[in-house]
Every structure is written in C-alpha cells, then in structure tokens.
Protein backbone atom coordinates (compact mmCIF):
# COMPACT_ATOMS: atom_id res chain seq x y z
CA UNK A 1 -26.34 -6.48 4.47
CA UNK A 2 -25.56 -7.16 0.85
CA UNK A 3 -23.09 -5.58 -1.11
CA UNK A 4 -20.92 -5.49 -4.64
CA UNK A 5 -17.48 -6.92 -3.96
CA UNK A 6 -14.94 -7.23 -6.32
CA UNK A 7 -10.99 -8.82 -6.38
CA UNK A 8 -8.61 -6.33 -7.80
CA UNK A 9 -5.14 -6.97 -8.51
CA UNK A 10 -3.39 -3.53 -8.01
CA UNK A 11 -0.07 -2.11 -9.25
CA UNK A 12 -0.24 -4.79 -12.37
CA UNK A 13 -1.44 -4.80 -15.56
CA UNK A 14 -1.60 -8.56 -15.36
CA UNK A 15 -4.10 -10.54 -13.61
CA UNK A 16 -2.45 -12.64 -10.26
CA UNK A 17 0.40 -10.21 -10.29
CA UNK A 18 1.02 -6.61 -8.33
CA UNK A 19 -1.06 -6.68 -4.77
CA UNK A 20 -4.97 -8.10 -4.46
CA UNK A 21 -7.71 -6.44 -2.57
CA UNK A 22 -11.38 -6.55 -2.04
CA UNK A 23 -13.37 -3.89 -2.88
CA UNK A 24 -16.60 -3.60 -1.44
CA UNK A 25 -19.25 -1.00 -1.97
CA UNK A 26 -21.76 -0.67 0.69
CA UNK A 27 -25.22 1.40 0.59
CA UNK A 28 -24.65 2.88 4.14
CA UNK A 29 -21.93 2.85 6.80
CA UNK A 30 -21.34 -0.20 8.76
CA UNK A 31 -20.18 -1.10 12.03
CA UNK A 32 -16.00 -2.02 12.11
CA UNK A 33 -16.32 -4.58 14.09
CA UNK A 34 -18.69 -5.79 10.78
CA UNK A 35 -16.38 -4.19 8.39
CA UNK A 36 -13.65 -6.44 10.58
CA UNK A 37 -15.42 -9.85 10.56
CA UNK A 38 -15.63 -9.22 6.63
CA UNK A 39 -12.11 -8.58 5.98
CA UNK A 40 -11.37 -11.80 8.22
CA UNK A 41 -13.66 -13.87 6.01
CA UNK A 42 -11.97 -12.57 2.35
CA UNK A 43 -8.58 -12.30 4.45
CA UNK A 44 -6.45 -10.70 2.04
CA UNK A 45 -3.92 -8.13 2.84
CA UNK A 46 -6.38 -5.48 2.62
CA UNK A 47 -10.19 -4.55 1.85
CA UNK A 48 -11.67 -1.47 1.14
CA UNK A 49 -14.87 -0.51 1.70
CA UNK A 50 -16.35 2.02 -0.11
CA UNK A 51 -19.70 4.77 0.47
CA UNK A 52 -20.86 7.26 -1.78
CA UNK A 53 -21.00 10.52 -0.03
CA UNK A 54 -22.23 14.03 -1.78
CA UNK A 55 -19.08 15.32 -1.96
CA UNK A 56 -17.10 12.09 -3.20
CA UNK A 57 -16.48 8.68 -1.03
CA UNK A 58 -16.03 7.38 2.45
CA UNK A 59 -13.21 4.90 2.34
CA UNK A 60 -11.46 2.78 4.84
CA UNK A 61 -9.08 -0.01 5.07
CA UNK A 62 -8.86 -3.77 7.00
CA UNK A 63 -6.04 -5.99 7.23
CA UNK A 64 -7.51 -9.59 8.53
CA UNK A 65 -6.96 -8.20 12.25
CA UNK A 66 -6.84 -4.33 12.23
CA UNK A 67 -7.81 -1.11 10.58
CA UNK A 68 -5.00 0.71 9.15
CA UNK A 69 -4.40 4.69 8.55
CA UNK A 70 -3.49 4.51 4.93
CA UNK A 71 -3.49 1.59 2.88
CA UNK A 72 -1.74 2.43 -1.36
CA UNK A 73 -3.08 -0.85 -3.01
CA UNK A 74 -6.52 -0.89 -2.19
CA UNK A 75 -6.99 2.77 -2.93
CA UNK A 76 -5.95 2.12 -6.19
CA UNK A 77 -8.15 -0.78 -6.19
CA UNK A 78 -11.43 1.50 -4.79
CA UNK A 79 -10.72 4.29 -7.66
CA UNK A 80 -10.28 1.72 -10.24
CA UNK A 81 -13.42 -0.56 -8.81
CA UNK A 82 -14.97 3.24 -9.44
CA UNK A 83 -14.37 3.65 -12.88
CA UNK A 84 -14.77 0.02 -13.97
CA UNK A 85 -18.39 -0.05 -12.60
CA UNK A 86 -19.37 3.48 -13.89
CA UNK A 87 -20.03 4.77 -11.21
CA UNK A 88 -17.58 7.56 -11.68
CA UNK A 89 -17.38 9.04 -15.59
CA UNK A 90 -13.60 7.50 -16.79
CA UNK A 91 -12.56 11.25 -17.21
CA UNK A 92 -13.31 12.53 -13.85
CA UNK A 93 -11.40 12.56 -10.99
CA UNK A 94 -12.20 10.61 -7.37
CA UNK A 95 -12.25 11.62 -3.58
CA UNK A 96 -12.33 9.72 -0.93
CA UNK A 97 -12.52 10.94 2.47
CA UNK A 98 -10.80 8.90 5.28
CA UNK A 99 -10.74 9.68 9.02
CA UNK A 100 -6.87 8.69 9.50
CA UNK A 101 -5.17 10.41 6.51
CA UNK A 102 -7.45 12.96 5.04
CA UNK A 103 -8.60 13.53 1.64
CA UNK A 104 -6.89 11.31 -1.11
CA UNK A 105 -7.72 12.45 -4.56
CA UNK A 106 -7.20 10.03 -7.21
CA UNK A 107 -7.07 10.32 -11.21
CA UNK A 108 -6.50 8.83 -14.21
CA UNK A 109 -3.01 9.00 -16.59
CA UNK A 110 -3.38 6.95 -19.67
CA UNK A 111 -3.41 3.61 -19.00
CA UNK A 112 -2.43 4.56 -14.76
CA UNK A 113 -3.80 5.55 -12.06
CA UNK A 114 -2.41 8.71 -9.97
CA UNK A 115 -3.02 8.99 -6.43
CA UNK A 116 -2.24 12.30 -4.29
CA UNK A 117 -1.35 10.84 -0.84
CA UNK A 118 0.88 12.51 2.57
CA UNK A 119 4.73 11.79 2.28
CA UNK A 120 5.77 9.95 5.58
CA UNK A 121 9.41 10.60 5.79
CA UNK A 122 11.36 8.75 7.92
CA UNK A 123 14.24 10.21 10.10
CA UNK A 124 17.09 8.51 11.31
CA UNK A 125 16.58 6.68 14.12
CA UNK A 126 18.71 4.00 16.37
CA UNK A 127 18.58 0.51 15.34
CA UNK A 128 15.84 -1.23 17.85
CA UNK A 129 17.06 -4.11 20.22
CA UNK A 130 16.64 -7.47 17.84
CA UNK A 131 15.75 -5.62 14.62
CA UNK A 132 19.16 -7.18 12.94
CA UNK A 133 18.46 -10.12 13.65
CA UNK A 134 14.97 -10.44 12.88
CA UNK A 135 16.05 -9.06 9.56
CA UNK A 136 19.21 -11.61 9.29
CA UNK A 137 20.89 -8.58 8.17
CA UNK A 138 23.03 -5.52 9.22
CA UNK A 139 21.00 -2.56 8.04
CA UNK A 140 23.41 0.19 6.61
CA UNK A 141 21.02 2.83 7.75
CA UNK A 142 17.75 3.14 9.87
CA UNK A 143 14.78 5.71 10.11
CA UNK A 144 11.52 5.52 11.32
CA UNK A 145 8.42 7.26 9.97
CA UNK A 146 4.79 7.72 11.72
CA UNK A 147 4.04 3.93 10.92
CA UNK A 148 7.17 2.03 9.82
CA UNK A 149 10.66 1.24 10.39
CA UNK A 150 12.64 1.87 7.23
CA UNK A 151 15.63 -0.26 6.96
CA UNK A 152 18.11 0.62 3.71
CA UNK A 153 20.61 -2.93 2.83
CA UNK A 154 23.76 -3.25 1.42
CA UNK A 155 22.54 -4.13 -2.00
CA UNK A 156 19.51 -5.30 -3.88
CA UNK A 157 20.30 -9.00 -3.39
CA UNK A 158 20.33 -8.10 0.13
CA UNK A 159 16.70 -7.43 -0.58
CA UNK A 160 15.86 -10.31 -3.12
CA UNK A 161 17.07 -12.93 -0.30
CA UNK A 162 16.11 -11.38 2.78
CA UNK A 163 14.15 -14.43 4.91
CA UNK A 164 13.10 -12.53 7.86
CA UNK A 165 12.02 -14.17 11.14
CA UNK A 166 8.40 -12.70 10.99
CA UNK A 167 7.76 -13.89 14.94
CA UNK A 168 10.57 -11.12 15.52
CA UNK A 169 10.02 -8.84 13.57
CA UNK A 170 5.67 -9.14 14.93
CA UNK A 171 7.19 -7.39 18.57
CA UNK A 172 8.31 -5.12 17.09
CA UNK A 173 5.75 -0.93 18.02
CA UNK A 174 5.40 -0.53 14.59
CA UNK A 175 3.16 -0.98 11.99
CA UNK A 176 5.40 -2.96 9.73
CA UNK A 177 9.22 -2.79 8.15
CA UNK A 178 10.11 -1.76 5.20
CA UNK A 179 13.70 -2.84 3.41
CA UNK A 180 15.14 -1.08 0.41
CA UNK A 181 18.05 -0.68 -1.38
CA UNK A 182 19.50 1.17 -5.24
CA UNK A 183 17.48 -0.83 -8.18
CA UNK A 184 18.26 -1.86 -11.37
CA UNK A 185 17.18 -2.83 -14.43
CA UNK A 186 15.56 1.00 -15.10
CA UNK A 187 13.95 1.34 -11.41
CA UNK A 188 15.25 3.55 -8.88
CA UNK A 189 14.95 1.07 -5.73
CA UNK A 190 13.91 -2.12 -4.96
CA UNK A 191 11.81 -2.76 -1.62
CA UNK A 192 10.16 -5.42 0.22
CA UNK A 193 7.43 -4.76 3.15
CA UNK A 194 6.95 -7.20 6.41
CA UNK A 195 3.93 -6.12 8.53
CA UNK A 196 3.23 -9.25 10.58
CA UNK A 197 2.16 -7.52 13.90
CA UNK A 198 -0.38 -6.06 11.33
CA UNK A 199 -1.61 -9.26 10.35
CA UNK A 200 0.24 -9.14 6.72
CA UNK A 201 3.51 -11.52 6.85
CA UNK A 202 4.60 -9.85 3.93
CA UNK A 203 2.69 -7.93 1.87
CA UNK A 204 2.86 -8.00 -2.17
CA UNK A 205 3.13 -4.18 -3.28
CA UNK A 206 2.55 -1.41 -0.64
CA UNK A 207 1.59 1.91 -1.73
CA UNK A 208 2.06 4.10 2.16
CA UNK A 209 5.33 2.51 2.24
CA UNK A 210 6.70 4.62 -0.73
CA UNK A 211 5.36 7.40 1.17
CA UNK A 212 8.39 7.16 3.15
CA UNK A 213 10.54 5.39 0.29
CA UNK A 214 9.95 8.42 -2.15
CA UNK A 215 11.41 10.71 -0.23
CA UNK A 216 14.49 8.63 1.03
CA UNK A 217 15.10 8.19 -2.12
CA UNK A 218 14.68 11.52 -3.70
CA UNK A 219 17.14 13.02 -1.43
CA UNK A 220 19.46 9.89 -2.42
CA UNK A 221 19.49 10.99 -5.84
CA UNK A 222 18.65 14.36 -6.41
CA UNK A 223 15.15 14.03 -7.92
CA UNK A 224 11.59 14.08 -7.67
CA UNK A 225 10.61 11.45 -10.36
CA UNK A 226 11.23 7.63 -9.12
CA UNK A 227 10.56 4.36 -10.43
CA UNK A 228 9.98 1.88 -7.45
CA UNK A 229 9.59 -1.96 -7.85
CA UNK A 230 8.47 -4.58 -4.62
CA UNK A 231 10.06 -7.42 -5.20
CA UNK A 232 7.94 -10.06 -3.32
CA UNK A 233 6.64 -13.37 -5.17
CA UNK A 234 3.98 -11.34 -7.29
CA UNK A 235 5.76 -8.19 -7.90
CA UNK A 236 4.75 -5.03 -8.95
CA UNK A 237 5.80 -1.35 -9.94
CA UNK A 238 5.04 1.75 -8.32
CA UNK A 239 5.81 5.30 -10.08
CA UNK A 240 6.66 8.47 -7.64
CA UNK A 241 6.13 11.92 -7.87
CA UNK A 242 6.90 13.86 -4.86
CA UNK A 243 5.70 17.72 -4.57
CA UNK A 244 6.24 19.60 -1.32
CA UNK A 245 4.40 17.44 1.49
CA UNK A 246 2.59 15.10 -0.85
CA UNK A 247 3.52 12.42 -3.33
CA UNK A 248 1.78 11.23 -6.56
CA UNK A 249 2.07 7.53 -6.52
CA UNK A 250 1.21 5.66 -10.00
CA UNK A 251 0.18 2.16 -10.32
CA UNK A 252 -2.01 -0.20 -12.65
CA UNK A 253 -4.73 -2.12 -12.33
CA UNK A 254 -6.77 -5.28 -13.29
CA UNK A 255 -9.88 -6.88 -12.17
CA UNK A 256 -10.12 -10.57 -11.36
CA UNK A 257 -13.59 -11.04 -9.59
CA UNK A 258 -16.75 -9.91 -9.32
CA UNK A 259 -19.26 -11.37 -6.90
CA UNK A 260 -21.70 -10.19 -4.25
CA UNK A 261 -21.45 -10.00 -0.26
CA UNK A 262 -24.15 -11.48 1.49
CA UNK A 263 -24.86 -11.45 5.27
C-alpha cells in the first residue's frame, strides 16, 4: 500500500517546536494491526491516518504501541495536512469521523486552527497508592477524568522541574498523567503530560489533555477563555474555549516533511 505522509509540527508556528506527527492519507481503510506496524516504524508520539469519506474524513490515532480515543496534536496536524495539500478549499471547514470520540469539526481562525472536541472533566478523586512518588511530588489536589489522572502542584516550578519516575508512573490504569499548575508570563496554566504505559514517556503538547485542563481551570478562575502553555523541551501553546460540553482548542501549525509510504 502506498500512501502521502507528511511530518507536521503542531501547536507551533516554528518548525522543530510544539508536538510532531505523521500524517498519512490512505486511498482505503487499512487493517490496525497495519495502521500499528506503521506508527511503530515512524514512532512518534502519534500518527494519523486519514480517508476521505462522502461526508468528510475517517481519522484515527497510533501511539508506537496502541490506538488512542482522542489524540489534540495530530488532529490539528490531519486538518492542517488538509488544507496544505488542497484537498480541502482553505475557507472551508473539516470533519472527521472517529469511532472513539465522535465527530470533531475543525476550522480555520486567521493564522490558527480551531478544533471542536468533548471536555473530559476530571473529578476529584483519592490520590492512587505510589502516584507521589512517582511524581517526586505532593500533589495539592487530584481528579481523574475518562483517560487521565490530573494532578494540580504547588507552583509552576513545581511543573518546570518535575523528573518523574516514568517506570512508576507506566503501572499506573490510566492512560497517562497530566500535571498543572497557575501560569505566567500572559498564560493561564502551565502543564506537562507523562503517558508512558501509552508508549509516550512524555509527550511534547497534548491537545485531549486540555480537555480536562480547560475546565479545571475555568472553574479556577471564573472564565471560559484560557491561554494554556506545555512546558516540555519543545514547547508549545494551546488556546481554550469552553462552551457547554465541548471545548474549542486553538493551536498552530507548520510542515516539516513530505515523503511517501511505501509497503
């Protein structure tokens, strides 16, 4: 099977910044355990792969070693992969259809992309046996939402410094762990996102995890427009807009490489 595949660096502006993903647009549907072996091969923290349906686009989402429910970055990535390659008109909106979180519309904002995703609030839960320590840190408070646990720290350097012990944190029944505390510098909160039972030690930016951060924070502060940055090694901001249920997240997006899949 051949295919277009493309290296997008989402929630950036600036090329080896924000979070990278693959993109890859097949003719027909393909087997997972294919679509697996393929994300394996690129082994970033995500690849999307992409087909056109009458009614918009089947997408779906590998990690290295699993296929996840909702993945922020590389829809981003897919819409802007979209646009770039004309096969969507710059001015017109894109759906994608996914079996594990719906319809996601997505849509462009000036130089940004909007995309309409689920919240996934978390609710307070108990701290799990070893979850400090994995962490290295007391959290101050602890919730848990359908895929993560949400840990908020004392303080942003808290955050910034945070060496987890990603063996621990891999035994944990969740999809990953998500640490956040107040911002700074004009953004709302700072986060960081560990998903090493997922296959992603830490991953870069993560889009579902403001799912749950946007409306911690929103009920923190009173409002419904946030400014979010991920502080790992690349960085990279991500814009809220929570309505009801569902939350507009905003990111950019640049492409790095083009190439083709061949099998």
């Amino acid at each position: 099977m051949r295919a277009e595949l493309w290296g997008v660096d989402a929630f950036t502006a600036v090329p080896f910044r924000g979070n990278p993903a693959a993109v890859c647009c097949l003719a027909k549907s393909a087997d997972a355990t294919w679509m697996q072996q393929v994300a394996a091969e690129i082994n970033l923290s995500e690849t999307a792969f992409l087909v056109s349906r009458v009614d918009g686009w089947a997408l779906r989402w590998f990690t290295p070693t699993v296929e996840v429910a909702l993945c922020g970055h590389a829809t981003l990535a897919s819409a802007h992969f979209l646009w770039e390659s004309a096969r969507i008109p710059w001015n017109q909106p894109v759906k994608f259809h996914t079996d594990r979180s719906g319809v996601l519309t997505c849509q462009r904002a000036s130089d940004w992309i909007e995309m309409d995703f689920p919240t996934r609030p978390a609710t307070p839960a108990s701290v799990p046996p070893g979850l400090a320590d994995a962490l290295g840190v007391e959290p101050v408070w602890v919730g848990r939402s359908e895929y993560d646990y949400l840990c908020e720290l004392p303080n942003e350097t808290a955050v910034r410094e945070l060496r987890p012990d990603h063996a621990a944190l891999s035994r944990l029944p969740v999809r990953g762990v998500v640490v956040t505390a107040p911002g700074s510098a004009g953004f709302d909160c700072v986060s960081r996102f560990f998903a090493p039972g997922s296959g992603v030690a830490e991953d870069p930016v993560t889009g579902s995890a403001h799912c749950s951060l946007g409306p911690f924070w929103s009920a923190r502060l009173g409002r419904t427009e946030l400014r979010g940055w991920q502080a790992s090694a690349r960085g990279g901001e991500v814009r809220m807009r929570l309505a009801n249920s569902r939350i507009w997240l905003q990111g950019q997006a640049v492409t790095v490489w083009k190439g083709e899949l061949r099998e």
